[in-house]
Protein backbone atom coordinates (compact mmCIF):
# COMPACT_ATOMS: atom_id res chain seq x y z
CA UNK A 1 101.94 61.45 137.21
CA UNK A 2 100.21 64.83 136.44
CA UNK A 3 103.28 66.18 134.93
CA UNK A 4 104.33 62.62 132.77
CA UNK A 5 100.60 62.88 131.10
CA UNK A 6 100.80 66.93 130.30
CA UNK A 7 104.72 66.02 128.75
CA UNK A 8 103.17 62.76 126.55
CA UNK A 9 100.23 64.99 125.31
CA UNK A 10 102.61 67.71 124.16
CA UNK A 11 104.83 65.41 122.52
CA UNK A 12 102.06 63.61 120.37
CA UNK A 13 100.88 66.63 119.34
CA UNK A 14 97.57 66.90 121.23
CA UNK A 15 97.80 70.28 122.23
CA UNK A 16 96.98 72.10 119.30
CA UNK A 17 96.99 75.84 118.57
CA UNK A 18 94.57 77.98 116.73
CA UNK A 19 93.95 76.91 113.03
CA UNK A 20 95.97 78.59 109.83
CA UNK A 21 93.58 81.07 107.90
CA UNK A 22 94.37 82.55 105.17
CA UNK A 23 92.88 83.86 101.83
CA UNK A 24 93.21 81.24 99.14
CA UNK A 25 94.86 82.96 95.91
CA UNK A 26 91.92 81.97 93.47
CA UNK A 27 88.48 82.56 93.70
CA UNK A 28 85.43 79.75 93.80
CA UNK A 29 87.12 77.28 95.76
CA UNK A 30 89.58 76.54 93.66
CA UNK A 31 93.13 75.52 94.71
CA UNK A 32 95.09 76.67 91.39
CA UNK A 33 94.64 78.52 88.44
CA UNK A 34 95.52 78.04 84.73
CA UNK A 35 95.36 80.81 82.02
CA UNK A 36 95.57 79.87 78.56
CA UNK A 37 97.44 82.13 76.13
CA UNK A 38 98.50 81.62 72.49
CA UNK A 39 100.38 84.04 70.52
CA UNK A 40 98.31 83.78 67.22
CA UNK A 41 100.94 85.62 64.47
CA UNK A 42 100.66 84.15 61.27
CA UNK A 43 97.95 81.50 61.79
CA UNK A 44 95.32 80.60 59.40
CA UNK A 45 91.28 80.58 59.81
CA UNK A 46 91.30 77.20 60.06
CA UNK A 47 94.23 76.84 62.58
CA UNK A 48 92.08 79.41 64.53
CA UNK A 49 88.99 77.87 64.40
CA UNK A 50 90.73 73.65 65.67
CA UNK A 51 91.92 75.82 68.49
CA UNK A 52 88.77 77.05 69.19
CA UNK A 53 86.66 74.37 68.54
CA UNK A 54 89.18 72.26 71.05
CA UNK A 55 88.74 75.25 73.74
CA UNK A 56 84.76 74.76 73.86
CA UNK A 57 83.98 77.08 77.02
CA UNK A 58 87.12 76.89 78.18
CA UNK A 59 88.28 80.52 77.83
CA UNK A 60 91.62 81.69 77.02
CA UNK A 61 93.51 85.02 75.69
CA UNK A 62 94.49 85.11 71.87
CA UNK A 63 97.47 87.64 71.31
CA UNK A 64 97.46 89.19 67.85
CA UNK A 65 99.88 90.79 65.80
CA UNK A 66 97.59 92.78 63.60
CA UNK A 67 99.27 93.77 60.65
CA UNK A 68 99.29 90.11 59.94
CA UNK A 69 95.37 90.33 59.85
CA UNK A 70 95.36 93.53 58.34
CA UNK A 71 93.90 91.49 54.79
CA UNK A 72 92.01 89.05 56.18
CA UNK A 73 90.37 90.00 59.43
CA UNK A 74 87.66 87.46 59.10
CA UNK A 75 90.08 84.77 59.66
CA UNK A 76 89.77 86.11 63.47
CA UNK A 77 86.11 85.33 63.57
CA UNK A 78 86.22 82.44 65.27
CA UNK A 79 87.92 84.27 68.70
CA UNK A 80 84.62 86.40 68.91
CA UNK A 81 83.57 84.23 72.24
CA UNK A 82 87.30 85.00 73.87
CA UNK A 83 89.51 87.32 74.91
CA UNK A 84 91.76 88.95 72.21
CA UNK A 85 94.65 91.03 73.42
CA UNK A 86 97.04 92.91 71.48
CA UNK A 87 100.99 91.81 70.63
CA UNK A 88 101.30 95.00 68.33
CA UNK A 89 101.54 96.37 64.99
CA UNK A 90 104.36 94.71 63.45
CA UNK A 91 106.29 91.64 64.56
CA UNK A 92 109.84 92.81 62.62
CA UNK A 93 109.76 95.97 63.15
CA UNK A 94 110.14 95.11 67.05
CA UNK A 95 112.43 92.56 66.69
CA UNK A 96 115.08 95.11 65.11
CA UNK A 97 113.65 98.51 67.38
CA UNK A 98 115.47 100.02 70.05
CA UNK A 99 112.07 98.99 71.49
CA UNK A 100 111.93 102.47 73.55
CA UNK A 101 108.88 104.02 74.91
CA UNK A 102 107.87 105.99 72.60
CA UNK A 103 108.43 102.78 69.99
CA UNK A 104 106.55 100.48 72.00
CA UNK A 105 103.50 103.18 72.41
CA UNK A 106 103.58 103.75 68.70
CA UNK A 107 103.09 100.29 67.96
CA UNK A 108 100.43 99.62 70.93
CA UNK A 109 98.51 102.35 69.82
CA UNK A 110 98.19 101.12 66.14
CA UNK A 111 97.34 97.97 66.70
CA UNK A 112 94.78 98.90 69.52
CA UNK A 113 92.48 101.10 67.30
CA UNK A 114 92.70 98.08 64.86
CA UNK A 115 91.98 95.47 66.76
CA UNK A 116 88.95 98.56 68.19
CA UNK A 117 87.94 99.29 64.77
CA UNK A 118 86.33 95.26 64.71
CA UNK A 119 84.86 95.46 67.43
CA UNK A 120 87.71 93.49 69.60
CA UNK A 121 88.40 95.34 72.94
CA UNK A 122 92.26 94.47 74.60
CA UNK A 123 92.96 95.35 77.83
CA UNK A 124 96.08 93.80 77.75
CA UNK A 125 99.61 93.23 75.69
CA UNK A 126 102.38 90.84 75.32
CA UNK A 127 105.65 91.92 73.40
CA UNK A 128 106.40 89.93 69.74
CA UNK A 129 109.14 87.58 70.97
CA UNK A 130 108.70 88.25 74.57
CA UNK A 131 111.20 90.79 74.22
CA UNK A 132 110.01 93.45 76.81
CA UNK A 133 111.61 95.92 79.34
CA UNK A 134 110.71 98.47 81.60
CA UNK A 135 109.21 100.93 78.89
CA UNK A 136 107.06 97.64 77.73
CA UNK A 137 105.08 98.02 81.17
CA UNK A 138 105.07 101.82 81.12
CA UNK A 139 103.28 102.02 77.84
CA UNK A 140 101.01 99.57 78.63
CA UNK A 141 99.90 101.69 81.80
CA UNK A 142 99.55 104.74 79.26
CA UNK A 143 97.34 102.77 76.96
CA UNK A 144 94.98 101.92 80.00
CA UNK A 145 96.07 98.45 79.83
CA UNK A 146 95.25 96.00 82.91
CA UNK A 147 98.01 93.42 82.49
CA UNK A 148 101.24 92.52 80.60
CA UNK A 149 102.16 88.75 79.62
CA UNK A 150 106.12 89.34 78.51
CA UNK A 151 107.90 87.30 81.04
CA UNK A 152 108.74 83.82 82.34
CA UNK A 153 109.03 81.70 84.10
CA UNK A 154 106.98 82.44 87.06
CA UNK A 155 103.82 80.45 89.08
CA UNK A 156 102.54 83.86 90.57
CA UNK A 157 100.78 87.48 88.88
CA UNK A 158 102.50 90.47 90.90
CA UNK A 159 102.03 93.86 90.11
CA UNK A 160 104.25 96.71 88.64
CA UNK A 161 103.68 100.35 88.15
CA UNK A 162 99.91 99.45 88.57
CA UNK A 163 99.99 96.99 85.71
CA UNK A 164 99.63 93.13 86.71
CA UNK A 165 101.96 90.89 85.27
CA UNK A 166 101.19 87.16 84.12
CA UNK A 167 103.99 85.47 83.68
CA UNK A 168 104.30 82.34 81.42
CA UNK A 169 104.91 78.56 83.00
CA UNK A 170 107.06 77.43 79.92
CA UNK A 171 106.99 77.33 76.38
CA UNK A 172 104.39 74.31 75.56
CA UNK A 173 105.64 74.33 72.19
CA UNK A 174 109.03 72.49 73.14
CA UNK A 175 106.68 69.77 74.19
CA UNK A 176 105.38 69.21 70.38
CA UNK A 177 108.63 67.25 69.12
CA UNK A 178 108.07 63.77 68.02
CA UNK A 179 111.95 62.86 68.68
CA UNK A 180 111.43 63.83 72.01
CA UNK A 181 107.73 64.29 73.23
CA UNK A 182 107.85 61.35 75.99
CA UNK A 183 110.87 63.30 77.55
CA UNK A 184 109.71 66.85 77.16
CA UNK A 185 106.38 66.16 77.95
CA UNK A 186 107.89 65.14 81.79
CA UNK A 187 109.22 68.68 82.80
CA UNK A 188 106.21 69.72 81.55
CA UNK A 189 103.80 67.94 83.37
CA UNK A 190 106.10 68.33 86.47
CA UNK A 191 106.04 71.73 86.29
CA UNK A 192 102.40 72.04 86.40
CA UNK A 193 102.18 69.60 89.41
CA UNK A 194 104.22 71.62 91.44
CA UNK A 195 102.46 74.90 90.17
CA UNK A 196 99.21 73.19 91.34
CA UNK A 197 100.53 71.69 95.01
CA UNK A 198 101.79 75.14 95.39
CA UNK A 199 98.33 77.12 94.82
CA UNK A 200 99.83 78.87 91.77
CA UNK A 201 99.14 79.93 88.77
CA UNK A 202 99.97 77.76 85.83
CA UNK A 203 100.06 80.14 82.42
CA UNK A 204 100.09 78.18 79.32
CA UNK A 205 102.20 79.36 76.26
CA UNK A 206 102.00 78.17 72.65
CA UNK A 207 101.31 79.00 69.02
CA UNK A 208 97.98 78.61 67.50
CA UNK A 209 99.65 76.92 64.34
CA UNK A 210 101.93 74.75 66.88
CA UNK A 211 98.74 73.66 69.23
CA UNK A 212 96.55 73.00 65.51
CA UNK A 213 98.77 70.78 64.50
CA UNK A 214 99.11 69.19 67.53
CA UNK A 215 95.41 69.42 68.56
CA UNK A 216 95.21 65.99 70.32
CA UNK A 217 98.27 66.89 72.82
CA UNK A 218 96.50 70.08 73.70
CA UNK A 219 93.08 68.67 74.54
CA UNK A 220 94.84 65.90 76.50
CA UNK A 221 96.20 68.85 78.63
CA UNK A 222 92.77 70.10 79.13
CA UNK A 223 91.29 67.22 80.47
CA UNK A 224 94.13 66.91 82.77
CA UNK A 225 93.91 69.88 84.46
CA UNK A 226 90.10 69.80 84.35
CA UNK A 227 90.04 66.97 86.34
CA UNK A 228 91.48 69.02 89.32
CA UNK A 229 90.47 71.51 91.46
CA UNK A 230 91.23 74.18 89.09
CA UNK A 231 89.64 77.87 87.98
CA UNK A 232 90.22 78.95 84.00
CA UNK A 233 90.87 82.48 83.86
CA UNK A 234 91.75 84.56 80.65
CA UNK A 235 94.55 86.88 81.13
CA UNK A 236 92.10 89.52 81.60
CA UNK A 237 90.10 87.75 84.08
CA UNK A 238 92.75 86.50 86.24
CA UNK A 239 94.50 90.12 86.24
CA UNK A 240 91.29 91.53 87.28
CA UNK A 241 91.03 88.85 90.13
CA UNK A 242 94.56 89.99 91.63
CA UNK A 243 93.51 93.24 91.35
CA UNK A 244 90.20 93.03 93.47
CA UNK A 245 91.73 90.23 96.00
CA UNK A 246 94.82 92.26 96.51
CA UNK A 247 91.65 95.18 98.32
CA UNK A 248 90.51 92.51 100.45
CA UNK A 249 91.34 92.23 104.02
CA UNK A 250 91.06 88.93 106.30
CA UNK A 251 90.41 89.10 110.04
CA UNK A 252 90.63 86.66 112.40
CA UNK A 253 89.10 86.47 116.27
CA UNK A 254 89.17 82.56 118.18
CA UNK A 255 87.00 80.82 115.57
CA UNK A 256 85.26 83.76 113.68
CA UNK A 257 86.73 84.66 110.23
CA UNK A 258 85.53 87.82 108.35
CA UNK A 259 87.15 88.90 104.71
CA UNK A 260 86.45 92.81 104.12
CA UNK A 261 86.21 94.31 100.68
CA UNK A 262 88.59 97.68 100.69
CA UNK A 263 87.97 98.06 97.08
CA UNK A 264 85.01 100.09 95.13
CA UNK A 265 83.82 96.83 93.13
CA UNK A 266 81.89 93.98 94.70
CA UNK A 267 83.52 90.60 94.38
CA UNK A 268 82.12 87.16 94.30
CA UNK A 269 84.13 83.69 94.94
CA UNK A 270 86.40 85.12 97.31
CA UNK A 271 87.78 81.67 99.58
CA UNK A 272 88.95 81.57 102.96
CA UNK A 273 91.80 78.54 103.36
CA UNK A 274 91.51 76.46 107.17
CA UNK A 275 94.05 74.29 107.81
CA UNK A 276 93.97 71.66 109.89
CA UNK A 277 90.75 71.27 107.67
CA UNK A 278 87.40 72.15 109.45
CA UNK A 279 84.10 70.09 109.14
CA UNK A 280 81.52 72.51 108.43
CA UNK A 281 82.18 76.23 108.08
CA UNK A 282 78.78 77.90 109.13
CA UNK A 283 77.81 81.07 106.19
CA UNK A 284 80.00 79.83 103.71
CA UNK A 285 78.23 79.01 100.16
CA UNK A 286 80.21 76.14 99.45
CA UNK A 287 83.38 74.35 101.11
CA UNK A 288 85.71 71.29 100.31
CA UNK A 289 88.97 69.70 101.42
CA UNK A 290 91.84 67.67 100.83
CA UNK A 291 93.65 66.36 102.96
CA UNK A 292 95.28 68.91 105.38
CA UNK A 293 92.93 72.29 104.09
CA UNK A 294 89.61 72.93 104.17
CA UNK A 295 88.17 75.69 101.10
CA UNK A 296 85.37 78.08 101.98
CA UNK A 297 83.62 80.21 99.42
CA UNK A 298 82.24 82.97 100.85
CA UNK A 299 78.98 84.77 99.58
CA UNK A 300 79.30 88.00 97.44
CA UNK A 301 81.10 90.96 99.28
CA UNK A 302 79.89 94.52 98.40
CA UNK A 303 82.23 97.16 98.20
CA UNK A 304 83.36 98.69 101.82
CA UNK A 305 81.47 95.06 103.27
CA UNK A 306 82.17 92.46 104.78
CA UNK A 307 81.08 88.68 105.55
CA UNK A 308 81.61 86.44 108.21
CA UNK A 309 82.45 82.68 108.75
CA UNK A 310 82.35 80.48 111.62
């Protein structure tokens, strides 16, 4: 009889092992991560300043093509409150380039003491028609640059020659046709529901002239994906996030969990992932779950520190 009721226990799955931990990929609790980016070109003040306006304090990272501002800078006023990253000097001239390094640096450089000389600070760079290569990511690491935003599609940042990459969901644009919007706004959506149920990050790609004239669309968007568990990052912010997450290292010992901080900043938000979800996760600032994972935010971790959870 012993041996029937050990069998039946197994087989119902009452024997359970140890619980998954893991470090979740954003920071603050949050189960996915969407980055806003537009690629700004040839758009207008006003165009600028809907987008904006729609934003609120929702940040996001406006890429500009400079020589396009070059007589009327103060149309960029309105970006002053967000993060303003550089796609150049001049769109042709990269179209038509053999887009080599020394090419690409060229046009990096000009555009970054411009976009310098008003007071706007990039630390990052997507190439004019998302036509990049190898020397795209090498010149960005000579410029100082802490991220490139060239390719797609992709749900995850990863890192190459010390420069983080975020890579674009799909182009949101395709989603603005009247003839089609109630079919191209399905691939769309899908896509972001699996980037989300995966813990990934969702980048969003448009024009600012596209998204102006389509202003109602785009704020829709927004208050979908604010209505989930879900952390806003600017390119800038969610490169340095991958950057400070990838020095962190998780230990695990029966039912204590302690993250330590390898790298030489501190870093806040940093969440510890349970699964089968846990009821209350003594020293943690905040927690939350769904329905298979509990989310623990642990308190700040100085560099070379550590913090424990039980």
């Amino acid at each position: 009889m012993r041996r029937i009721i050990i069998v039946l226990l197994l087989a119902c799955g009452c024997l359970t092992g140890p619980p998954e931990v893991d470090l979740a990929n954003w920071p603050h609790g949050q189960k996915s991560a969407v980055c806003i980016t537009f690629d700004t070109e040839l758009a207008t003040g006003d165009q600028i300043g809907k987008v904006a306006n729609a934003l609120g304090g929702t940040n996001a990272t406006f890429f500009v093509v400079t020589a396009y501002f070059n007589e009327r800078k103060d149309d960029l006023l309105p970006l002053r409150d967000f993060e303003v990253a550089s796609m150049a000097w001049k769109q042709g001239k990269w179209e038509y380039s053999d887009k080599s390094l020394e090419f690409q640096l060229e046009e990096m450089q000009i555009a970054d003491a411009w976009l310098k000389n008003r007071d706007f600070h990039p630390i990052g760079f997507r190439a004019p028609f998302l036509l990049s290569n190898e020397d795209t990511i090498k010149a960005a690491g000579e410029m100082g640059y802490v991220y490139d935003s060239s390719k797609y599609p992709g749900t995850m940042p990863y890192i190459t020659e010390g420069v983080v990459e975020i890579p674009l969901a799909l182009n949101f644009d395709t989603y603005w046709n009247e003839k089609s919007r109630e079919l191209t706004k399905i691939p769309f959506y899908m896509t972001f529901e699996e980037t989300y149920e995966k813990d990934g990050l969702f980048t969003f790609y448009s024009h600012v002239d596209t998204t102006s004239e389509n202003i109602d669309d785009f704020i829709d968007f927004l208050d979908f994906a604010e209505a989930k568990q879900i952390w806003f990052g600017s390119a800038g912010e969610v490169a340095d996030w991958w950057i400070k997450r990838g020095k962190l290292e998780l230990k695990v010992e029966g039912d204590l969990i302690t993250v330590k901080n390898n790298g030489d900043e501190p870093i806040e938000g940093v969440t510890v992932k349970i699964s089968p979800k846990r009821g209350v996760v003594e020293g943690a600032v905040y927690a939350w779950e769904d329905e298979k994972t509990t989310y623990a935010v642990l308190p700040k971790i100085e560099p070379g520190g550590e913090v424990s959870i039980l």
